[in-house]
C-alpha atoms as a PDB file:
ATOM      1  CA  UNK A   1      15.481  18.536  -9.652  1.00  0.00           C
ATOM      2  CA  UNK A   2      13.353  15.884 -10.008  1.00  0.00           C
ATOM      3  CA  UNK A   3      12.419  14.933 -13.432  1.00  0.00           C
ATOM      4  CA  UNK A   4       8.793  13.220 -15.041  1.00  0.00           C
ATOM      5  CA  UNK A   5       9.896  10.053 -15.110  1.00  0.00           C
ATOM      6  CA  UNK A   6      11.767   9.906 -11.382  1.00  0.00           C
ATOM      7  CA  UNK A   7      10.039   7.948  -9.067  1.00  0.00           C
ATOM      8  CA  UNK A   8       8.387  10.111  -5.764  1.00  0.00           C
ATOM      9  CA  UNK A   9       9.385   6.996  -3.590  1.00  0.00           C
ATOM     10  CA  UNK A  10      13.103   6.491  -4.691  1.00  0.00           C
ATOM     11  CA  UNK A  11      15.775   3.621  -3.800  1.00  0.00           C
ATOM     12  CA  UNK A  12      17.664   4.901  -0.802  1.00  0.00           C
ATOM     13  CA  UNK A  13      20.944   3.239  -0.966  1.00  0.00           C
ATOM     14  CA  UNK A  14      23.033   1.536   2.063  1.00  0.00           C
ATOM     15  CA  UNK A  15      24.824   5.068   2.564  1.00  0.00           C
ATOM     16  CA  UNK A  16      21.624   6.985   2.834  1.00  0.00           C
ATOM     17  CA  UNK A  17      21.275   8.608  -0.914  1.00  0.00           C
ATOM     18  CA  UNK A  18      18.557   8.381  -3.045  1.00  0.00           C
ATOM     19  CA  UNK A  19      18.250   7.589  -6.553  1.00  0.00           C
ATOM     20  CA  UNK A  20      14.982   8.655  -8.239  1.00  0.00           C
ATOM     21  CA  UNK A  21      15.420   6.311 -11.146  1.00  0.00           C
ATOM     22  CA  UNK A  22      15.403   3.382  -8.627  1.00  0.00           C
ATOM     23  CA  UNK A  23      11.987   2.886  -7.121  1.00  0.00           C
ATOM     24  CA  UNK A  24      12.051   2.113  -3.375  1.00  0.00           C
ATOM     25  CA  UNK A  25      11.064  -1.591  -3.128  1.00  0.00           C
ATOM     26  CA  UNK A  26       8.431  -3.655  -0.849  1.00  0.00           C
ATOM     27  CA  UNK A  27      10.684  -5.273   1.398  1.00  0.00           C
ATOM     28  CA  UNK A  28      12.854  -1.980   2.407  1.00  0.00           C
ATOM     29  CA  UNK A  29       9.175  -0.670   3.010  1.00  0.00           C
ATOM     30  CA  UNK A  30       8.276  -3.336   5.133  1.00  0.00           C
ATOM     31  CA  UNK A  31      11.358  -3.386   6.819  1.00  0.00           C
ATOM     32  CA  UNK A  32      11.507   0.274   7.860  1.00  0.00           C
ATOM     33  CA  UNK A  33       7.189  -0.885   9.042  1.00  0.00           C
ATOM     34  CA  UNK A  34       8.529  -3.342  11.121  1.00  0.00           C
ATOM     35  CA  UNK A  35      10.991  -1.148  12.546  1.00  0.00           C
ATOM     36  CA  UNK A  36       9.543   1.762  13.189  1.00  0.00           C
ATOM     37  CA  UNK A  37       6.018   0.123  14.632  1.00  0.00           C
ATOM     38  CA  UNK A  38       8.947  -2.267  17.206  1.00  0.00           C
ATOM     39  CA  UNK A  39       9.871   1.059  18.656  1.00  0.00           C
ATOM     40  CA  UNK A  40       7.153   2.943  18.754  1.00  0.00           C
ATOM     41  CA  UNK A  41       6.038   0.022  20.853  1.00  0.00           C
ATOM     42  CA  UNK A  42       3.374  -1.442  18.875  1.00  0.00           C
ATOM     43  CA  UNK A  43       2.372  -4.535  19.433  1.00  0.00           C
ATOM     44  CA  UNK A  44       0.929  -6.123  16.289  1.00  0.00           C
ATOM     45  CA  UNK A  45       2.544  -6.495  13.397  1.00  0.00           C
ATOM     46  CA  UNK A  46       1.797  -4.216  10.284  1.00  0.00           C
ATOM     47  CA  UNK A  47       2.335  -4.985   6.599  1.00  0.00           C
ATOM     48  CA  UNK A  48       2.384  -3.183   3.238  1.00  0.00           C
ATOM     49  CA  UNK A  49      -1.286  -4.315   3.236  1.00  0.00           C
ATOM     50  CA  UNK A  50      -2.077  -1.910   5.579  1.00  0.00           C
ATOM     51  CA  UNK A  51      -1.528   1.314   3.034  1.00  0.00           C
ATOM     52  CA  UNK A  52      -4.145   0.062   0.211  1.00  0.00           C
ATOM     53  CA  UNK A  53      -7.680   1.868   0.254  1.00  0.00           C
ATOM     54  CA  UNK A  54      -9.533   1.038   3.146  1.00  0.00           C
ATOM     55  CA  UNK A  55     -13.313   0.781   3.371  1.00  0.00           C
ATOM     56  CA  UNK A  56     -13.392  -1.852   1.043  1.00  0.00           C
ATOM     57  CA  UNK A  57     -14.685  -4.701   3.434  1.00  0.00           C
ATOM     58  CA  UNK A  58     -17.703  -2.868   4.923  1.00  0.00           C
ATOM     59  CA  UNK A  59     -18.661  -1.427   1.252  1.00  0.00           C
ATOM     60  CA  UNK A  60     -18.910  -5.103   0.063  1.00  0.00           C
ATOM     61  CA  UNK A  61     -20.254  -7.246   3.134  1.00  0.00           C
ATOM     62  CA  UNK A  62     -21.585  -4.591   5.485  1.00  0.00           C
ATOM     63  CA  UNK A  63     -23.516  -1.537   4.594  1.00  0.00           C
ATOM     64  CA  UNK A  64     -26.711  -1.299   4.382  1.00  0.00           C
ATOM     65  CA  UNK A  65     -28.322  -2.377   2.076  1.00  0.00           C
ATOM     66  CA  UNK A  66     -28.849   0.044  -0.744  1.00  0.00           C
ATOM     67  CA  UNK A  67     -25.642   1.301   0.005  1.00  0.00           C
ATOM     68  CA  UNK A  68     -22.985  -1.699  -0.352  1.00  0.00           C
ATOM     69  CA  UNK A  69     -20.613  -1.568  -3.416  1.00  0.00           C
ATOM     70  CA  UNK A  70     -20.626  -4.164  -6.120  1.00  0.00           C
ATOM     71  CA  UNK A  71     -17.436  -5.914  -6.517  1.00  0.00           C
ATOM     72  CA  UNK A  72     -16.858  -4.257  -9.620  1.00  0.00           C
ATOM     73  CA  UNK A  73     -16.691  -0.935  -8.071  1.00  0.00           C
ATOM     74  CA  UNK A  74     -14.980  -2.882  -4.992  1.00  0.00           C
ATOM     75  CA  UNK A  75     -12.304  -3.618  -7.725  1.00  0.00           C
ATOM     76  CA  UNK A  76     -11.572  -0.096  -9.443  1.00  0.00           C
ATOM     77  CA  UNK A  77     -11.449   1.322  -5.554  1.00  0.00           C
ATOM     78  CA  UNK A  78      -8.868  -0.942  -4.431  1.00  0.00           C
ATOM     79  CA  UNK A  79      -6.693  -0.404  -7.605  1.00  0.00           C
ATOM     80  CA  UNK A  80      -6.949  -4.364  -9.003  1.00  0.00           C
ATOM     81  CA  UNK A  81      -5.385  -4.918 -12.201  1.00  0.00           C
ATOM     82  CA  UNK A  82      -7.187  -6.871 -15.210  1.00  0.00           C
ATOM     83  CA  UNK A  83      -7.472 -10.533 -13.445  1.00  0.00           C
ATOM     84  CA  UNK A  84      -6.282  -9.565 -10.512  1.00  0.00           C
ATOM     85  CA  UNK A  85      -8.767 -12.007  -8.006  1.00  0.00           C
ATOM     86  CA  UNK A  86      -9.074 -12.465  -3.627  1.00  0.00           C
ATOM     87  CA  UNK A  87      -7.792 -16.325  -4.529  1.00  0.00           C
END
């Protein structure tokens, strides 16, 4: 039974069981991308990247105008922390 503070994405370790007081990291994430887009056939190559909020681009540079986000609200929809910046 999981419990509040167990993460929903746990550490699976080398044998195959998960810990939900480990969270699952980055790289394993990206590695299990990489693999699974390779035999699915894909031919670009995904990242992490690829799972934050999307519309985020268009909001900011191409709506119309009237409609385009400020990068303030561009900001709090893509989840940036305090100082958090595109440099």
């Amino acid at each position: 039974e999981l419990q509040p503070e167990d993460y929903i994405f746990p550490h699976i370790s080398t044998n195959g069981i998960a810990d939900p007081t480990r969270p699952l990291t980055i790289d394993t994430v990206q590695r299990w991308l990489t693999e699974f887009s390779y035999a699915a056939g894909l031919k670009v190559r995904y990242t992490t990247h690829c799972f934050r909020r999307g519309g985020a681009q268009y909001r900011f540079m191409f709506a119309p105008i009237g409609k385009r986000w400020s990068l303030m609200v561009i900001r709090w929809w893509g989840g940036w922390s305090e100082g958090e910046s595109v440099s």
